[in-house]
C-alpha atoms as a PDB file:
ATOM      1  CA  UNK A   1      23.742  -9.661 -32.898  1.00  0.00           C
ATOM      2  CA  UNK A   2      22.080 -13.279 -33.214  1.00  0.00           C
ATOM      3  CA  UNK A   3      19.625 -14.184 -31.251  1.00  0.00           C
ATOM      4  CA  UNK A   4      19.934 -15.417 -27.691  1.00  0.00           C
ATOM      5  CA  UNK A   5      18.119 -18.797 -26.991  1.00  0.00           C
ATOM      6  CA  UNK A   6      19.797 -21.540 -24.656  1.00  0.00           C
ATOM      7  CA  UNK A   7      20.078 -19.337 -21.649  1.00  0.00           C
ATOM      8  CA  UNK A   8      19.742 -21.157 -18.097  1.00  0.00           C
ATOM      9  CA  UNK A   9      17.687 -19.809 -16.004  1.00  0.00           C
ATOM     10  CA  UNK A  10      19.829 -17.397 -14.375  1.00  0.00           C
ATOM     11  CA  UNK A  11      21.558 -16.321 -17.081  1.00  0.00           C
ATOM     12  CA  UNK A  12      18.183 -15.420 -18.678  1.00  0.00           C
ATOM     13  CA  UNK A  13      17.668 -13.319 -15.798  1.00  0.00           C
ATOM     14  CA  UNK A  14      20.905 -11.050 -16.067  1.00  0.00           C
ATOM     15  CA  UNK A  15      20.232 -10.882 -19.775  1.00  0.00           C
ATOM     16  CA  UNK A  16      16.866  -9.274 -18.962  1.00  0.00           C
ATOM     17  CA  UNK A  17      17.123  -7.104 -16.207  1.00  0.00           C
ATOM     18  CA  UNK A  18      21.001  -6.840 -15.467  1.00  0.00           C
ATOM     19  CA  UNK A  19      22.012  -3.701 -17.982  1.00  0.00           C
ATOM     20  CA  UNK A  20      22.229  -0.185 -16.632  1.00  0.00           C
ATOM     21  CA  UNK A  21      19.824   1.861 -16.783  1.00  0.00           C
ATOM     22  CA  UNK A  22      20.479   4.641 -19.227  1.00  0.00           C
ATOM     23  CA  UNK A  23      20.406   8.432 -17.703  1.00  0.00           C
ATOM     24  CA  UNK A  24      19.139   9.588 -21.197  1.00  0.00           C
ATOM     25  CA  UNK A  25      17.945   7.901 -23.684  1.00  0.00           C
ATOM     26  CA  UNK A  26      16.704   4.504 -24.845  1.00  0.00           C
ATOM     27  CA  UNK A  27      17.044   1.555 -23.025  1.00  0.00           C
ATOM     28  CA  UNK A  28      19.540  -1.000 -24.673  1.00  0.00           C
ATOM     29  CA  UNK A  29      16.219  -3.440 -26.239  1.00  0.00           C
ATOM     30  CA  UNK A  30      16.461  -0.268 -28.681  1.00  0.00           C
ATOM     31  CA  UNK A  31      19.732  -0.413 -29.608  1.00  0.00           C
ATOM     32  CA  UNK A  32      20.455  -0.905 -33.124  1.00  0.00           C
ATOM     33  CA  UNK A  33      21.464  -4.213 -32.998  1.00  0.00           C
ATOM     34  CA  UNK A  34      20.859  -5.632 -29.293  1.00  0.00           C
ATOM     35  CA  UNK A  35      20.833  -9.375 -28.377  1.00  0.00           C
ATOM     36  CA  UNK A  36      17.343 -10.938 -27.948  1.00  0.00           C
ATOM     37  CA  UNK A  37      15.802 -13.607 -26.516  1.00  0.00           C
ATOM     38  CA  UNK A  38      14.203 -16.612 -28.389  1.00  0.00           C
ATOM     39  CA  UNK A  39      13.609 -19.255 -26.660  1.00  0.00           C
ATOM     40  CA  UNK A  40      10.817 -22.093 -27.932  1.00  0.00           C
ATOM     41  CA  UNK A  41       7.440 -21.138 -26.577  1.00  0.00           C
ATOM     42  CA  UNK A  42       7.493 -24.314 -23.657  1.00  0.00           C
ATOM     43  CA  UNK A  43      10.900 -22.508 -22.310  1.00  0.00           C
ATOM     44  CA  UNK A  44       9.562 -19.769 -22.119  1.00  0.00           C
ATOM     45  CA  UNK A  45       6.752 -20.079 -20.414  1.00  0.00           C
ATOM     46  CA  UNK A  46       8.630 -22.350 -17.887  1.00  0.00           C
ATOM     47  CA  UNK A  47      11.120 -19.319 -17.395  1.00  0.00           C
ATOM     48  CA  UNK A  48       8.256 -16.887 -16.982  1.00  0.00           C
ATOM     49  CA  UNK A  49       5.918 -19.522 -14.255  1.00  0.00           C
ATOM     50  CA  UNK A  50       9.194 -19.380 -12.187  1.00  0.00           C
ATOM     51  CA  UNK A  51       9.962 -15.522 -12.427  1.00  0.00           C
ATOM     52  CA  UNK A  52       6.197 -14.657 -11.510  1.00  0.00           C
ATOM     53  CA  UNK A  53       6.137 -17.267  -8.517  1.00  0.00           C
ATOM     54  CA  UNK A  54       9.625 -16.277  -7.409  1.00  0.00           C
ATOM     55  CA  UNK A  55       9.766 -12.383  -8.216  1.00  0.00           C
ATOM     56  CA  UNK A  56      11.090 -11.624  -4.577  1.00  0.00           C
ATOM     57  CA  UNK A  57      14.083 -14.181  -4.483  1.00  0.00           C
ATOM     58  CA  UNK A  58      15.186 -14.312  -8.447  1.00  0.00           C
ATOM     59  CA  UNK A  59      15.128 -10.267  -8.708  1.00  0.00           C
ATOM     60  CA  UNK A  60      16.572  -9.588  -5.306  1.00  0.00           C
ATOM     61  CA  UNK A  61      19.790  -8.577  -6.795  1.00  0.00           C
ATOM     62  CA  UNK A  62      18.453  -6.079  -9.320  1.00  0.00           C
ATOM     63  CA  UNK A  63      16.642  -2.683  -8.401  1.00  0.00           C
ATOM     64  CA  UNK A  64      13.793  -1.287  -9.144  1.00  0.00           C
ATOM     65  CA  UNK A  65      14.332   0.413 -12.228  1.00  0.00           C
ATOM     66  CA  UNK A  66      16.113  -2.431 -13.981  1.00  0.00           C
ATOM     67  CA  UNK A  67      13.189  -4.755 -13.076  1.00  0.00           C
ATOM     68  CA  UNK A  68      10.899  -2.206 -14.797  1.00  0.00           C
ATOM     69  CA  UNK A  69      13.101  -2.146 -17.731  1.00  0.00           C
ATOM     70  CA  UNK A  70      13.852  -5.899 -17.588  1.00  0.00           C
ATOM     71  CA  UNK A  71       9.791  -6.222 -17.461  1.00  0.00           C
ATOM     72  CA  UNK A  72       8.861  -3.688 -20.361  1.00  0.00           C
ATOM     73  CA  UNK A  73      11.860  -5.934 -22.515  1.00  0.00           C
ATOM     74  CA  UNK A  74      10.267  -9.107 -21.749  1.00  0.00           C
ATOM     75  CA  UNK A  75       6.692  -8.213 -21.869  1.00  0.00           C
ATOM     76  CA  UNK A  76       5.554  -5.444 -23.401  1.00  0.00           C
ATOM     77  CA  UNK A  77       4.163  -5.612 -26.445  1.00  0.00           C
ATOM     78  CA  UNK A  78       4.961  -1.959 -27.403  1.00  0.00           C
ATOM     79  CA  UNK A  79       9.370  -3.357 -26.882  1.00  0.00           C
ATOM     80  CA  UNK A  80       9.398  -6.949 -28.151  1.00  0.00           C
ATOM     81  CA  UNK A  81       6.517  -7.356 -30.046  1.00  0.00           C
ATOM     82  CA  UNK A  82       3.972 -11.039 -28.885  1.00  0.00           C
ATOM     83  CA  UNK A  83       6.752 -13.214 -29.909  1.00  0.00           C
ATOM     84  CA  UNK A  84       3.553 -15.766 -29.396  1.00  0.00           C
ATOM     85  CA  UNK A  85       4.941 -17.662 -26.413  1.00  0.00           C
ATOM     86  CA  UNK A  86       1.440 -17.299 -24.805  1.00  0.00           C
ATOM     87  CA  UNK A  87      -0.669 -18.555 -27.086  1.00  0.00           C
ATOM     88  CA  UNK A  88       1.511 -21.047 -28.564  1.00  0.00           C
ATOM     89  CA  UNK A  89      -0.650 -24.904 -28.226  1.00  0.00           C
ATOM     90  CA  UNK A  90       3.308 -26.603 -28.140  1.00  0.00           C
ATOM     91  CA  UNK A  91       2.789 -25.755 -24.773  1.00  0.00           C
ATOM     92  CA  UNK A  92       0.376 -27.906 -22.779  1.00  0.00           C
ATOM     93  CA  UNK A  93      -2.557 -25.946 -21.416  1.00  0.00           C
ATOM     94  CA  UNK A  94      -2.025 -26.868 -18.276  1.00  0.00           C
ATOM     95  CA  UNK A  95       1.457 -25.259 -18.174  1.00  0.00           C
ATOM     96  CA  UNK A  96       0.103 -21.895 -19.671  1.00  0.00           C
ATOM     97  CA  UNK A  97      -2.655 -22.104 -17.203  1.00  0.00           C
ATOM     98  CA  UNK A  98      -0.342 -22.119 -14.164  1.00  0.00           C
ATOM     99  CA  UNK A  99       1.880 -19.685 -15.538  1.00  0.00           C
ATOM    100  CA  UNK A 100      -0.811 -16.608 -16.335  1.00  0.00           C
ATOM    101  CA  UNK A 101      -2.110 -17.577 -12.561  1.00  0.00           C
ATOM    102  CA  UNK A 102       1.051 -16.878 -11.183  1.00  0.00           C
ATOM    103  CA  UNK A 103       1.001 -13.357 -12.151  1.00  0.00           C
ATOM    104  CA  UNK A 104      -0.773 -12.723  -9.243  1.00  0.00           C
ATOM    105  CA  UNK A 105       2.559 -13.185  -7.161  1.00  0.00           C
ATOM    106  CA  UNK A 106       3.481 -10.310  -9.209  1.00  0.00           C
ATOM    107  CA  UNK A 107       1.344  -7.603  -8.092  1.00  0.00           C
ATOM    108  CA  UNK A 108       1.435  -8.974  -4.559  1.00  0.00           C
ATOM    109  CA  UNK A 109       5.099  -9.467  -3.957  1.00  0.00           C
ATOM    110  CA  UNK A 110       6.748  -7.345  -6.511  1.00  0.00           C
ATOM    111  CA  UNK A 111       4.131  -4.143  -7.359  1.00  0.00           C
ATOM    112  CA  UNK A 112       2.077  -3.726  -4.130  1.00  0.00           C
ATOM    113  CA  UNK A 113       4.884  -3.139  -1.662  1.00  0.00           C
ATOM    114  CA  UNK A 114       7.166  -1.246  -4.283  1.00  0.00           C
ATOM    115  CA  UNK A 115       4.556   1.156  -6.054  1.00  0.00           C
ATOM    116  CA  UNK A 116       4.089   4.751  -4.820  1.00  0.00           C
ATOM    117  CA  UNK A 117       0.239   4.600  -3.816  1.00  0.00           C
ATOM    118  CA  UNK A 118      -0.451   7.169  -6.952  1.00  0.00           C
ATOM    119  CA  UNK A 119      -2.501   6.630  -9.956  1.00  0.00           C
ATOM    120  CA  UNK A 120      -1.450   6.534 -13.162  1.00  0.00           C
ATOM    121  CA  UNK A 121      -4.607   7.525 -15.212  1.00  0.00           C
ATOM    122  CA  UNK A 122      -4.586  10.586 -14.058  1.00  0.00           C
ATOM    123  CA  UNK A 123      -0.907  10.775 -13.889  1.00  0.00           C
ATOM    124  CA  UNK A 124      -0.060  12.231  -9.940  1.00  0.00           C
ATOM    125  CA  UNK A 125       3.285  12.868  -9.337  1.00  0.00           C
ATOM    126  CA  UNK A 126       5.070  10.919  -7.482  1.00  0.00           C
ATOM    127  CA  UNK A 127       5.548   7.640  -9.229  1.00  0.00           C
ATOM    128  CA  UNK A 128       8.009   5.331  -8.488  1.00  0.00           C
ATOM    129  CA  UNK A 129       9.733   3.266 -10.861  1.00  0.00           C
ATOM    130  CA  UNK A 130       7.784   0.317 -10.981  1.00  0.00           C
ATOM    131  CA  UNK A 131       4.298   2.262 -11.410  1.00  0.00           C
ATOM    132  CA  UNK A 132       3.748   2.382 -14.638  1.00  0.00           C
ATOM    133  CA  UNK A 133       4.624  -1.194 -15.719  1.00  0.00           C
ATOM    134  CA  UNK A 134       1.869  -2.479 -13.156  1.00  0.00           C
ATOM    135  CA  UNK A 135      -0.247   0.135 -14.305  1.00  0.00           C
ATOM    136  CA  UNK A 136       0.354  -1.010 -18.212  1.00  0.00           C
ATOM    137  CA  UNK A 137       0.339  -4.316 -17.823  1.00  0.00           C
ATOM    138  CA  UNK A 138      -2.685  -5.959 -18.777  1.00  0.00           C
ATOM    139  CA  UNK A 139      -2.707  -3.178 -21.541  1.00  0.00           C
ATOM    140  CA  UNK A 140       0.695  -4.798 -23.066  1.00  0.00           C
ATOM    141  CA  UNK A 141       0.531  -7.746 -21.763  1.00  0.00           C
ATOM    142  CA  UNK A 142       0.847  -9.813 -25.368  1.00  0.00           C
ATOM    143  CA  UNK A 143      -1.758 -12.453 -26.723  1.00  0.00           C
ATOM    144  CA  UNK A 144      -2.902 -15.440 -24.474  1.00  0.00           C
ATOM    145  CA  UNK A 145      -4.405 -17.268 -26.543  1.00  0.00           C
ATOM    146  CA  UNK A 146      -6.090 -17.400 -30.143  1.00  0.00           C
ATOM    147  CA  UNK A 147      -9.535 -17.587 -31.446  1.00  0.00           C
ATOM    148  CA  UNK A 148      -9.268 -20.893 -32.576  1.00  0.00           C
ATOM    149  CA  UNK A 149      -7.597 -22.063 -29.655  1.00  0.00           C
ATOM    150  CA  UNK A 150      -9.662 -24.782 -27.777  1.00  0.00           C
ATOM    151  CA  UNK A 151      -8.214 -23.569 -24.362  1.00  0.00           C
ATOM    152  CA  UNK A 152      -8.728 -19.183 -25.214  1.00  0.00           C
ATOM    153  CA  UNK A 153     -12.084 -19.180 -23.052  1.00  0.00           C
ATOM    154  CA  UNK A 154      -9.901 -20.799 -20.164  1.00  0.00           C
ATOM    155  CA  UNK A 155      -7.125 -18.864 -20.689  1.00  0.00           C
ATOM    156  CA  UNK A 156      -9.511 -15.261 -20.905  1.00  0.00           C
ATOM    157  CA  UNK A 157     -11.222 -16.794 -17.332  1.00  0.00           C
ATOM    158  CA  UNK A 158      -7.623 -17.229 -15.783  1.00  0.00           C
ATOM    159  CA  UNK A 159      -6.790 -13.838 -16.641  1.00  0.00           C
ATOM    160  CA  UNK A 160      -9.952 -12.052 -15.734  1.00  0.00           C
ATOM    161  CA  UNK A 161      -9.691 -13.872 -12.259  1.00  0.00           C
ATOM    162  CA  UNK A 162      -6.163 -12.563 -11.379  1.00  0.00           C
ATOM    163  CA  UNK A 163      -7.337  -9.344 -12.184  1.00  0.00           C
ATOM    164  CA  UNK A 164     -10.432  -9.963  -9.829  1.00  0.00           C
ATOM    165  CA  UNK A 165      -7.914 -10.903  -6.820  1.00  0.00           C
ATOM    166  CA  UNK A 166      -5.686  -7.884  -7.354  1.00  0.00           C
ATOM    167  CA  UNK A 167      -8.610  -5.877  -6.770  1.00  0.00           C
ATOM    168  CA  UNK A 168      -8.716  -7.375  -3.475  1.00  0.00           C
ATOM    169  CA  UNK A 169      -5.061  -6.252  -2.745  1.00  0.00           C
ATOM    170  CA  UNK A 170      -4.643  -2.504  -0.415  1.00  0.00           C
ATOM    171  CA  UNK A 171      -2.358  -1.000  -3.421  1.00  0.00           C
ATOM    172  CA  UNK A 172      -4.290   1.433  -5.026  1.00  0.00           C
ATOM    173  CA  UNK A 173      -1.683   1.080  -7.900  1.00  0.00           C
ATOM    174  CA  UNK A 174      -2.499  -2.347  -8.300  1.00  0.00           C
ATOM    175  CA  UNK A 175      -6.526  -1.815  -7.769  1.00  0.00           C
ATOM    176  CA  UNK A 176      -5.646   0.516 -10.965  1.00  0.00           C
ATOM    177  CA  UNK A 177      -3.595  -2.109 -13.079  1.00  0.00           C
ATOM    178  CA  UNK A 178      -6.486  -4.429 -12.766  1.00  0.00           C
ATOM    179  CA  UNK A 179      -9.411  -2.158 -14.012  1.00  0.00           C
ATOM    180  CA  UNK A 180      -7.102  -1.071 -16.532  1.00  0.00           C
ATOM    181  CA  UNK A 181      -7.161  -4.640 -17.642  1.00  0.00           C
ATOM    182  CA  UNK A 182     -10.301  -5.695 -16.846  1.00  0.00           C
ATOM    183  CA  UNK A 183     -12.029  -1.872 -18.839  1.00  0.00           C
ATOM    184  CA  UNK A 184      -9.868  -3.237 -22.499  1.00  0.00           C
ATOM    185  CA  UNK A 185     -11.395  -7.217 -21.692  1.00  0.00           C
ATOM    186  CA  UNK A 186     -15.376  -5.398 -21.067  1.00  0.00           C
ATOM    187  CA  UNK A 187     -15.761  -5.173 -24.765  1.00  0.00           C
ATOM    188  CA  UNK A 188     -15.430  -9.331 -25.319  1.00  0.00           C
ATOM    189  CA  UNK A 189     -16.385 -10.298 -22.011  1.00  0.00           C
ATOM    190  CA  UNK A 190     -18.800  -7.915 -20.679  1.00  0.00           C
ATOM    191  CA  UNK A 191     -20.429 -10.264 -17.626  1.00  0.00           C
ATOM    192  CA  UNK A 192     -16.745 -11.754 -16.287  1.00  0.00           C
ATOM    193  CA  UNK A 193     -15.805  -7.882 -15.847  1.00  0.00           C
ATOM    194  CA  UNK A 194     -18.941  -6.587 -14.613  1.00  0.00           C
ATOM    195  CA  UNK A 195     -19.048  -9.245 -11.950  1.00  0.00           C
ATOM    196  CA  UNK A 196     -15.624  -8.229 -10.687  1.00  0.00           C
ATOM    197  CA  UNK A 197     -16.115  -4.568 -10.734  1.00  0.00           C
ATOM    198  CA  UNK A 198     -18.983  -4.881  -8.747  1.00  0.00           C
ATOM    199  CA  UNK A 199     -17.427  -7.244  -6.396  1.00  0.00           C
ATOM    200  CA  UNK A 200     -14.648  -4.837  -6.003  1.00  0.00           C
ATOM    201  CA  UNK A 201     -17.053  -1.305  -5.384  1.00  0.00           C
ATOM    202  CA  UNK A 202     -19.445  -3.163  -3.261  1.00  0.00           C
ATOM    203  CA  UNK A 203     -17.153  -5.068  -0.851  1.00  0.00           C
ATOM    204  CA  UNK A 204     -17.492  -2.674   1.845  1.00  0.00           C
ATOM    205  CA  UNK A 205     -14.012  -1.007   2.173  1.00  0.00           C
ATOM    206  CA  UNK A 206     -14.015   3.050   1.944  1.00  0.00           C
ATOM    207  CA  UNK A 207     -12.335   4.283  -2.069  1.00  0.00           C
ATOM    208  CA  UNK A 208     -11.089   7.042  -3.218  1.00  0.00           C
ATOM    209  CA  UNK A 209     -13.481   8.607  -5.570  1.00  0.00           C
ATOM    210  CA  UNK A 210     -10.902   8.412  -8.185  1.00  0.00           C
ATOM    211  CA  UNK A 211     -10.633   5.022  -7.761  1.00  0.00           C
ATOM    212  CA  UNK A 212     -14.443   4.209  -8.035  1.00  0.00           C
ATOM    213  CA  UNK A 213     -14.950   6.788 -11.246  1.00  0.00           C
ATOM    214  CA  UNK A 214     -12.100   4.875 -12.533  1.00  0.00           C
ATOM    215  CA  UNK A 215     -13.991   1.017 -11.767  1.00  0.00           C
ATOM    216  CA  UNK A 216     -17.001   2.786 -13.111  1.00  0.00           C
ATOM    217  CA  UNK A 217     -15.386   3.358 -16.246  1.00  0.00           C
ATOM    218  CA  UNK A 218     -13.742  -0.174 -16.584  1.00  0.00           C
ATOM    219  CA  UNK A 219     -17.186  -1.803 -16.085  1.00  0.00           C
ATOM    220  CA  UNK A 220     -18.286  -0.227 -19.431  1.00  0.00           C
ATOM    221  CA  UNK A 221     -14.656  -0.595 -21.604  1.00  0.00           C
ATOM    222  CA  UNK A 222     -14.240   3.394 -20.622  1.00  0.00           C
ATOM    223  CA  UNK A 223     -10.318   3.389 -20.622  1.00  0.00           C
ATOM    224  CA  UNK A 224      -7.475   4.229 -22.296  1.00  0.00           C
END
C-alpha cells in the first residue's frame, strides 16, 4: 500500500494505535505490505508535541497494549526505522525543542501510573504492557539531531534533562527508562550524565539496591 501522509490529527491517531492487537504473531507494521506514515518532518513533529503533552486525553480511547504497539510503530527505531523527523533543520529549533521536552508528560502521565513497578534489566515477572516501551525508549528513541547540526548540543541537553526529571518521578520503571538512556548518552556526554546520576543516588530517598547497581552502571555507559 502507498504511503499515508495527509492524516488529521485524529485520524493519525487511529492509524497508529487503533489495530488489534494480534494473539500470535507480528503486529500489522510487519505486514507485508502495511500502510505507513509519511508525513513532512514539521507535521510530524507538530503531531508528536501534541501526543506527548496530551497522552491522557488523545489515547483515552485505546488500551494499553495498542498504545505500546501504536508507540513501538511510531518510534522505535528497531519498527520504522529514523525516518529523520527529529533531526530534520525544516523544522525550526524551537519547535523540536518543545517537542523532545514534552516527553516528559509521557513518563509522568502515560508510563508512571500504568507500569507494573518491575524492572526490566533484569527482566522480573510481572510486566505490564506498557513496561518495556518506557524501559526501551531512550534506547530506540531515533536520531535528534546531527553532528553538523548547529542546534545537536541543545537538542542532547534537552534530552539529558528529561531524563534527569524522570529520575525524580516514584516509578521505579521510569527511574529505569531514564538510566537506560542516560548509561547509552555517558559515552558522548560523560559530565551531563554523571551530574544526574548523582543527583538521583544522593537525593536522600531510600532505593532498591537494584536500582542503585543499575544508576551505578549508567554513570559509566555500563548498559545494554
Amino acid at each position: 500500500m502507498p504511503a499515508v501522509s495527509n492524516l488529521s490529527y485524529d485520524a493519525w491517531l487511529e492509524h497508529a494505535f487503533g489495530h488489534a492487537i494480534r494473539p500470535h504473531g507480528y503486529p500489522w507494521f510487519f505486514d507485508e505490505d502495511p500502510p505507513w506514515w509519511n508525513p513532512e518532518p514539521p507535521v510530524a513533529i507538530e503531531y508528536f508535541m501534541r501526543l506527548f503533552s496530551t497522552t491522557e486525553h488523545s489515547l483515552a480511547s485505546f488500551s494499553d497494549a495498542q498504545i505500546a504497539q501504536g508507540l513501538t510503530y511510531l518510534l522505535s527505531t528497531s519498527a520504522s526505522g529514523d525516518n529523520g523527523w527529529f533531526y530534520s533543520t525544516s523544522t525550526p529549533t524551537a519547535a523540536r525543542l518543545s517537542c523532545i521536552e514534552a516527553i516528559e508528560n509521557v513518563f509522568t502521565d502515560l508510563f508512571a501510573p500504568r507500569c507494573a513497578a518491575v524492572l526490566g534489566h533484569i527482566d522480573e515477572p510481572g510486566a505490564a504492557s506498557l513496561n518495556t516501551v518506557c524501559y526501551m525508549w531512550w534506547d530506540e528513541f531515533p536520531c535528534l539531531a546531527l553532528p553538523d547540526d548547529p542546534s545537536c548540543d541543545r537538542m542532547q541537553k534537552a534530552a539529558i534533562d528529561v531524563m534527569r526529571r524522570t529520575l525524580g518521578l516514584s516509578s521505579i520503571a521510569c527511574q529505569e527508562a531514564a538510566l537506560h538512556g542516560l548509561g547509552h548518552w555517558a559515552r558522548y556526554r560523560p559530565s551531563d550524565v554523571a551530574a544526574a546520576v548523582d543527583e538521583f543516588l544522593g537525593d536522600g530517598r531510600s532505593k532498591r539496591a537494584e536500582i542503585v547497581s543499575y544508576a551505578r552502571s549508567a554513570r559509566c555507559g555500563c548498559v545494554l
